[in-house]
PDB file of N, CA and C in Angstrom:
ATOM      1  N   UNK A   1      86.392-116.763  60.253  1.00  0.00           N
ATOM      2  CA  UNK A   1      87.118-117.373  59.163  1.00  0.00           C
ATOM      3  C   UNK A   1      87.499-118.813  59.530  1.00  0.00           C
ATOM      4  N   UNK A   2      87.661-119.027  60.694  1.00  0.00           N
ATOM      5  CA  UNK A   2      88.624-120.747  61.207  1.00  0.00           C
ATOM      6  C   UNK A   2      87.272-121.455  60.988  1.00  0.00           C
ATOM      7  N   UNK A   3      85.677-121.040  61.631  1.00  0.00           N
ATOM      8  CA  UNK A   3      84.432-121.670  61.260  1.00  0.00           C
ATOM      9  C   UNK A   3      84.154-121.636  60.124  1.00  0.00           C
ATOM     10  N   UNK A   4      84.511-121.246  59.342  1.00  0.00           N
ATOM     11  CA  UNK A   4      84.190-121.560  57.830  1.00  0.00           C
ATOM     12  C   UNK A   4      85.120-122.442  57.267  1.00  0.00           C
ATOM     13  N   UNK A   5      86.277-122.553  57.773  1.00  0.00           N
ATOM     14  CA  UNK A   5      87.281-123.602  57.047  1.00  0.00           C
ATOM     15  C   UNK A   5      87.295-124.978  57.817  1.00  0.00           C
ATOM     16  N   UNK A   6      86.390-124.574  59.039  1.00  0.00           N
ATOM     17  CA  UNK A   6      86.201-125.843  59.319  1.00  0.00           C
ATOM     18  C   UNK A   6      85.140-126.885  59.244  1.00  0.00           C
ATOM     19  N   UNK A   7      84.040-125.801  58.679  1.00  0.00           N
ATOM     20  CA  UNK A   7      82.965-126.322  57.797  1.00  0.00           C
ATOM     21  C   UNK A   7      83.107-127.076  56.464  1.00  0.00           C
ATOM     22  N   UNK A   8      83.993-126.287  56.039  1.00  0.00           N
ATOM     23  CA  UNK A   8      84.888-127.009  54.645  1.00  0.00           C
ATOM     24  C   UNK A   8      85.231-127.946  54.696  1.00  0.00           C
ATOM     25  N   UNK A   9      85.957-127.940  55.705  1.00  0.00           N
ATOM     26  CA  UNK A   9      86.772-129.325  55.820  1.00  0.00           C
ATOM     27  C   UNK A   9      85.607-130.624  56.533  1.00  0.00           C
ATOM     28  N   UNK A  10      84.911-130.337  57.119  1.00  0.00           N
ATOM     29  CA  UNK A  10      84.000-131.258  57.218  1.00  0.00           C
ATOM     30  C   UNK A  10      82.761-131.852  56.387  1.00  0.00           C
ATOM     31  N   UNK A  11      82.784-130.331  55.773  1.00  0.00           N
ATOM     32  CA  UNK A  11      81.589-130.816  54.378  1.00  0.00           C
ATOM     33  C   UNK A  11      82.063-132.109  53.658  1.00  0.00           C
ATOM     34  N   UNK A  12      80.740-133.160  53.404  1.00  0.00           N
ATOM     35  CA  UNK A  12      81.078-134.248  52.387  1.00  0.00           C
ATOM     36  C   UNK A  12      80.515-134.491  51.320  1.00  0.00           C
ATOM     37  N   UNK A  13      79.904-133.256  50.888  1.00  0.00           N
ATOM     38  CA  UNK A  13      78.571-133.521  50.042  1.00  0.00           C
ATOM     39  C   UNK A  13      79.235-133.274  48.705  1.00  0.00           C
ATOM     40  N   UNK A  14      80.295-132.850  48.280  1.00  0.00           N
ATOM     41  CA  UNK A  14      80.409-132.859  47.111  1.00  0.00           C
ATOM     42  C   UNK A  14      82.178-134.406  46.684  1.00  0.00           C
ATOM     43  N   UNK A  15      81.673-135.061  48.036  1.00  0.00           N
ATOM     44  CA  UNK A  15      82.824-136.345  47.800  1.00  0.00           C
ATOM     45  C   UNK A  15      82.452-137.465  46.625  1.00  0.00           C
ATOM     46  N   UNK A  16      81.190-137.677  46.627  1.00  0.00           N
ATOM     47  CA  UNK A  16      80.971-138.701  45.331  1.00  0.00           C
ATOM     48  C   UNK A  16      81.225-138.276  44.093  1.00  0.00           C
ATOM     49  N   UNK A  17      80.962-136.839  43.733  1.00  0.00           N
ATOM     50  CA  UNK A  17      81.651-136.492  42.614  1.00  0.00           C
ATOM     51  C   UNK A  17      83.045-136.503  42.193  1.00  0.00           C
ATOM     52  N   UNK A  18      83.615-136.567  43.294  1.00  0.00           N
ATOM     53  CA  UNK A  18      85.001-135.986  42.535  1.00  0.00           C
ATOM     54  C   UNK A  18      85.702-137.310  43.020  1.00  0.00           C
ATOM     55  N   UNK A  19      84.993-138.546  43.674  1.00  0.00           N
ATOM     56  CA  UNK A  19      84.918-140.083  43.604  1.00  0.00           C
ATOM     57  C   UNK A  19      84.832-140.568  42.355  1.00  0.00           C
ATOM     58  N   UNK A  20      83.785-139.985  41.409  1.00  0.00           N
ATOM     59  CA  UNK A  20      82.946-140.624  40.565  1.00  0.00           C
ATOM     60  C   UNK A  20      84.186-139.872  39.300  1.00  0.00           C
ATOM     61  N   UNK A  21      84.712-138.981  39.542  1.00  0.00           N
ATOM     62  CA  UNK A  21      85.629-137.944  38.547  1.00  0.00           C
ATOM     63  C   UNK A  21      87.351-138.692  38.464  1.00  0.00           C
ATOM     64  N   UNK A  22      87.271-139.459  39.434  1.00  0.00           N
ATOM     65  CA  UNK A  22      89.037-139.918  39.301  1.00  0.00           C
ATOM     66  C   UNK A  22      88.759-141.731  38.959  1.00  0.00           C
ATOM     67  N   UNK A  23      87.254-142.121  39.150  1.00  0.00           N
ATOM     68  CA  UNK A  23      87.031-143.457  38.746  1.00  0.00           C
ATOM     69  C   UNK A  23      87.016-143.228  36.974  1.00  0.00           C
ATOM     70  N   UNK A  24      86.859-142.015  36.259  1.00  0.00           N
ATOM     71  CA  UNK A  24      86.651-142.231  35.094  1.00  0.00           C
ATOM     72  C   UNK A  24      87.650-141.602  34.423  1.00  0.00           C
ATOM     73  N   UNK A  25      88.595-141.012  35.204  1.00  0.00           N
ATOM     74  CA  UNK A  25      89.959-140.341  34.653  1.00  0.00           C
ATOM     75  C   UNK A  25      90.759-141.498  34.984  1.00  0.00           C
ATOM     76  N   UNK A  26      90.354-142.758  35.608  1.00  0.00           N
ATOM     77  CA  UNK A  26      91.321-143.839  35.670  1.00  0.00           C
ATOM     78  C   UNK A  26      90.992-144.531  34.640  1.00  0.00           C
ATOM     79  N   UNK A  27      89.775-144.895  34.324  1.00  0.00           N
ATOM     80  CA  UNK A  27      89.011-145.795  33.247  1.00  0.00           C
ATOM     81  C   UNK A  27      89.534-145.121  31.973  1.00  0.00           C
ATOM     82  N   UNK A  28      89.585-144.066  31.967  1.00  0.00           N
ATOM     83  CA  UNK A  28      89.733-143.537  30.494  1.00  0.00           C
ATOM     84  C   UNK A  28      91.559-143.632  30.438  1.00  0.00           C
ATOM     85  N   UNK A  29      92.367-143.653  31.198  1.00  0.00           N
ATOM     86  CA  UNK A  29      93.747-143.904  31.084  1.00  0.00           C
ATOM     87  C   UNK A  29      94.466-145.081  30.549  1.00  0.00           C
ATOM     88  N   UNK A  30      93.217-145.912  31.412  1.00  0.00           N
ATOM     89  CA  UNK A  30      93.443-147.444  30.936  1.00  0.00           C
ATOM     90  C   UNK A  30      93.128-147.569  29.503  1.00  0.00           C
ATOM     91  N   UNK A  31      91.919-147.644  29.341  1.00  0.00           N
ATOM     92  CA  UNK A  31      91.609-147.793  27.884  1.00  0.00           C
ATOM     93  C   UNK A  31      92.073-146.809  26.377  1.00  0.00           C
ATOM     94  N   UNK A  32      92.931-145.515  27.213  1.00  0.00           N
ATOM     95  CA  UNK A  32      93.503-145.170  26.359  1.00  0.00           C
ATOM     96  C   UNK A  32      95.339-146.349  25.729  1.00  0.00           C
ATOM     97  N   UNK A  33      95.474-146.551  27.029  1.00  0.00           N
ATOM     98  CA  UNK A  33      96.603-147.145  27.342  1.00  0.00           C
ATOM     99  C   UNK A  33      96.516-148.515  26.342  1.00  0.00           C
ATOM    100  N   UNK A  34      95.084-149.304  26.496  1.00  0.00           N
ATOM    101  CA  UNK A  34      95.077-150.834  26.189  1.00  0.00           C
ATOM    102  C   UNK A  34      94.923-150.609  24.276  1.00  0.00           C
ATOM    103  N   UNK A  35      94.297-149.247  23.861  1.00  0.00           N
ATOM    104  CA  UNK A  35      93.778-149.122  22.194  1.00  0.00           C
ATOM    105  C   UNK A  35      95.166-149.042  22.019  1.00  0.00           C
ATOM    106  N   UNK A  36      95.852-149.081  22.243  1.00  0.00           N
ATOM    107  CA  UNK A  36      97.233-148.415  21.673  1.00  0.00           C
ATOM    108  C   UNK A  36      97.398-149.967  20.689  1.00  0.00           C
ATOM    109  N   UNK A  37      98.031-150.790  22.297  1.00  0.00           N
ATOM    110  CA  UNK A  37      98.283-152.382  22.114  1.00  0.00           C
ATOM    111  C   UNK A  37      97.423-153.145  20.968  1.00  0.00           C
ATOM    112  N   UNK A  38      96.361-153.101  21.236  1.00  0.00           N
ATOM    113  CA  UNK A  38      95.108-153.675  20.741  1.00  0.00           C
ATOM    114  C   UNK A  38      95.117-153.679  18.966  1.00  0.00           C
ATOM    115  N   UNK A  39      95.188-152.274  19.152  1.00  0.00           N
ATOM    116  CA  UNK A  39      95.231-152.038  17.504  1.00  0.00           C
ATOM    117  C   UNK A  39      96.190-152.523  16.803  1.00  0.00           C
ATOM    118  N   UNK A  40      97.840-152.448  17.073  1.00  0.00           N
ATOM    119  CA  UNK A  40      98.389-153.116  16.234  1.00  0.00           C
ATOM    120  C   UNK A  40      97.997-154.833  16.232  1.00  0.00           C
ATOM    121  N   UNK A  41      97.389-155.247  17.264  1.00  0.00           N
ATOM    122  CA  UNK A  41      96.997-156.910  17.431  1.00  0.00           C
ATOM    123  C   UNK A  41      96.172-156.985  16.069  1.00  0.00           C
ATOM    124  N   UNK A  42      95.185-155.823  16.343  1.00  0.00           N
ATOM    125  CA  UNK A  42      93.798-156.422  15.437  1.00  0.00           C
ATOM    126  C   UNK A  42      94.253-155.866  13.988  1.00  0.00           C
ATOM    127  N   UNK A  43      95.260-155.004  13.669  1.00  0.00           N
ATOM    128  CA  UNK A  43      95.942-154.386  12.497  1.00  0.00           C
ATOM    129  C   UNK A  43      96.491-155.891  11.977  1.00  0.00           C
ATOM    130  N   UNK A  44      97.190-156.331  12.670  1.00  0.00           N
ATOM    131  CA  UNK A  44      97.546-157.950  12.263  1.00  0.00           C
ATOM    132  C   UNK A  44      96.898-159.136  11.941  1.00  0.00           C
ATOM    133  N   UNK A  45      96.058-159.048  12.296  1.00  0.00           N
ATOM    134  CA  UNK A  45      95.051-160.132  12.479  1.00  0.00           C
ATOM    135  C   UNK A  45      93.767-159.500  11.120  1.00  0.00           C
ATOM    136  N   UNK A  46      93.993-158.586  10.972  1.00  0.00           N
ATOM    137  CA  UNK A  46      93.303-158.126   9.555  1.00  0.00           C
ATOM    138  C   UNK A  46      94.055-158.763   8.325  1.00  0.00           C
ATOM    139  N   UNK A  47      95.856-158.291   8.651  1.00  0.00           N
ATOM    140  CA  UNK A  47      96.277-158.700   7.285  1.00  0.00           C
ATOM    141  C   UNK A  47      95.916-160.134   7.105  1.00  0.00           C
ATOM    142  N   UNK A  48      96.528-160.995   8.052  1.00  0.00           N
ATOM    143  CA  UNK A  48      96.768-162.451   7.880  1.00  0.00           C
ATOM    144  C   UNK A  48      95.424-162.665   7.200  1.00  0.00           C
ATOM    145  N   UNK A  49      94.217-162.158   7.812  1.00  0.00           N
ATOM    146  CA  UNK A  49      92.502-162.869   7.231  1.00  0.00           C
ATOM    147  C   UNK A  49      92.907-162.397   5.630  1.00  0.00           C
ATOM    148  N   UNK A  50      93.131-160.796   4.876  1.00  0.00           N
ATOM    149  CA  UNK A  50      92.992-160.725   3.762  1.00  0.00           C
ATOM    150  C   UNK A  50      94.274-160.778   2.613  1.00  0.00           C
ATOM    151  N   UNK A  51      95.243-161.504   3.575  1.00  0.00           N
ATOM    152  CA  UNK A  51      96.109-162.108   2.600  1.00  0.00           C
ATOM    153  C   UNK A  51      95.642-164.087   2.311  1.00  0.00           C
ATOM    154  N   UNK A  52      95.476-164.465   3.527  1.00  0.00           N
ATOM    155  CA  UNK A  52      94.260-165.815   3.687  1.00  0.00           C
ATOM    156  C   UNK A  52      92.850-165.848   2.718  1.00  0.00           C
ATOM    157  N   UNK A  53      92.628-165.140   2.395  1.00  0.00           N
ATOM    158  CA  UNK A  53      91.363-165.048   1.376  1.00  0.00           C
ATOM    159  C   UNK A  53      92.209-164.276   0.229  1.00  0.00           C
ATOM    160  N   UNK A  54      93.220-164.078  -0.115  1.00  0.00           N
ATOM    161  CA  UNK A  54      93.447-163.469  -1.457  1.00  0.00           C
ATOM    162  C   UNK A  54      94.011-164.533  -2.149  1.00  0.00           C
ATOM    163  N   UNK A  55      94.839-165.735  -1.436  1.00  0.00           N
ATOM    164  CA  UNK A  55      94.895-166.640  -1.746  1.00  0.00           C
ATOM    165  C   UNK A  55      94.186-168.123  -1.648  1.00  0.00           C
ATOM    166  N   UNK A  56      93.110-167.904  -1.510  1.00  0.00           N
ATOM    167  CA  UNK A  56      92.449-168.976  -1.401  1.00  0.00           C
ATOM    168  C   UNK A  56      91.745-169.207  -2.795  1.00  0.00           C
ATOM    169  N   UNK A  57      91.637-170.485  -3.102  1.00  0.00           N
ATOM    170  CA  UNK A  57      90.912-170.487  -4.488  1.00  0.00           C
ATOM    171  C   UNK A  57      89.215-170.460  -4.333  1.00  0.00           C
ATOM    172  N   UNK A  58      88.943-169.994  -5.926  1.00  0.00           N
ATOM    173  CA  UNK A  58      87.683-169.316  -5.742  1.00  0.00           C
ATOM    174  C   UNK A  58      86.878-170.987  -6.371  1.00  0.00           C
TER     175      UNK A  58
END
């Protein structure tokens, strides 16, 4: 049993995955984090354009 857990513990073959698994559970945190911000920016930046063209003469 201690040779098998110490095989474990030395095994590295399944390290890039679960490398590759917290690089995209970080990526996806962020960009959940930044749509939040973003949207009310670009929610704003919509009105101003179609209140800017509702008054503009034709």
């Amino acid at each position: 049993m201690k040779t098998f857990f110490k095989c474990l513990w030395q095994d590295t073959q399944g390290q890039d995955l679960v490398e590759y698994a917290l690089m995209v559970g970080l990526v996806s945190v962020v960009a959940v984090a930044s749509i939040g911000s973003l949207g009310t920016q670009i929610s704003t930046i919509f009105s101003k354009v179609t209140s800017t063209l509702s008054t503009a003469p034709l």
